[in-house]
Protein backbone atom coordinates (compact mmCIF):
# COMPACT_ATOMS: atom_id res chain seq x y z
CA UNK A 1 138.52 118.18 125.97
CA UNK A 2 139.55 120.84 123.74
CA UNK A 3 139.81 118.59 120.54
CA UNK A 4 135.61 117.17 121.10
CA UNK A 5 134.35 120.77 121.16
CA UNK A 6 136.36 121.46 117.93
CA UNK A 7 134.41 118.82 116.32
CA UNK A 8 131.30 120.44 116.35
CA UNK A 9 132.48 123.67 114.85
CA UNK A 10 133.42 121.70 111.82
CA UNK A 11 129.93 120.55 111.51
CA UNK A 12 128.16 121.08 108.61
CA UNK A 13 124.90 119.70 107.87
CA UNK A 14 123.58 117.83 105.18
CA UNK A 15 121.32 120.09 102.71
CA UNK A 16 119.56 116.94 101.39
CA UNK A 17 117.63 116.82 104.82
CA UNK A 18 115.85 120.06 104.13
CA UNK A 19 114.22 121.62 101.83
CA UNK A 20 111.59 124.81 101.50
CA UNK A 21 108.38 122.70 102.43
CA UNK A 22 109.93 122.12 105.44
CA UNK A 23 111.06 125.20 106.88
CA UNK A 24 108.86 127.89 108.91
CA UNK A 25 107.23 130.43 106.45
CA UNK A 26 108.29 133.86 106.63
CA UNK A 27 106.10 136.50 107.75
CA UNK A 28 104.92 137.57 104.56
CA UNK A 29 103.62 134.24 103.89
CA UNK A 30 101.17 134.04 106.74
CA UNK A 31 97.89 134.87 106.08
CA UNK A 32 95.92 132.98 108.73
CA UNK A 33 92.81 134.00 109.49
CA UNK A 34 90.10 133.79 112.34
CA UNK A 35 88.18 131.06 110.23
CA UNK A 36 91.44 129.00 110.18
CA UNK A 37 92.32 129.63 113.89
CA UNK A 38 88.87 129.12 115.26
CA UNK A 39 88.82 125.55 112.72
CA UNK A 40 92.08 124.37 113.88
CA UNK A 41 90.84 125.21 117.73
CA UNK A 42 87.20 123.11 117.25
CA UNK A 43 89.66 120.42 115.73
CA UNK A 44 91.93 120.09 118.79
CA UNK A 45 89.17 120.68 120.81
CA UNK A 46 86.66 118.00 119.15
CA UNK A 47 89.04 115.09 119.39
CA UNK A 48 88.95 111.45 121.33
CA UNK A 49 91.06 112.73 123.82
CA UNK A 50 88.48 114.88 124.76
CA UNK A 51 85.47 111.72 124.72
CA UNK A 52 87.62 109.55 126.87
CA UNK A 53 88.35 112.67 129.98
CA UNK A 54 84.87 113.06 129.76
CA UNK A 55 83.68 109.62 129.86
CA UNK A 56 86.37 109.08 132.83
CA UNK A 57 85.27 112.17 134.79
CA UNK A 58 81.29 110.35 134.30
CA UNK A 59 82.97 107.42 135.44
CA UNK A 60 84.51 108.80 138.72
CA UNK A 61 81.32 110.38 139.93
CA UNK A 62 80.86 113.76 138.19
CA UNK A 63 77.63 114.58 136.82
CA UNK A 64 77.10 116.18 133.06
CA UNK A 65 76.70 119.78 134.45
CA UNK A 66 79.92 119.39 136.00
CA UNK A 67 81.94 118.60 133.40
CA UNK A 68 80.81 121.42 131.03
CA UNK A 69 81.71 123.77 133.68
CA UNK A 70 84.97 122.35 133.89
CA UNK A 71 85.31 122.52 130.13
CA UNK A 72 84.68 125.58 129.70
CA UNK A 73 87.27 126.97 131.84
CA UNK A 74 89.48 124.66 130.50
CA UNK A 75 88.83 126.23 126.70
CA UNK A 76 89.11 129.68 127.70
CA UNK A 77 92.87 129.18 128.70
């Protein structure tokens, strides 16, 4: 048991499988604004997943009004 858990402390990983586009920016380097938050919120928001719960909610019986209502408390969590 002793000689598999030694194995992993000799593990070193292969620096050709990273490089500086992929890892997180530093703190420095982000500079988000609201613009960018509220345009990456109306993009997750305005998506086909979206169409198709609505359609499916028409589908089982709720009306329009309904569905808003439950949209909006849906988007302010």
């Amino acid at each position: 048991m002793a000689s598999s858990i030694s194995q992993f402390d000799e593990f070193h990983p292969d620096p050709s499988l990273t490089n500086d586009d992929l890892k997180p920016t530093s703190i420095d380097q982000r500079n988000f604004s609201g613009w960018e938050m509220a345009s990456l919120w109306i993009g997750l928001v305005v998506g086909v997943p979206s169409y198709y719960l609505a359609g499916s909610l028409v589908d089982l019986g709720m009306s329009w009004w309904q569905e808003v209502h439950i949209f909006q408390h849906y988007l302010e969590l």
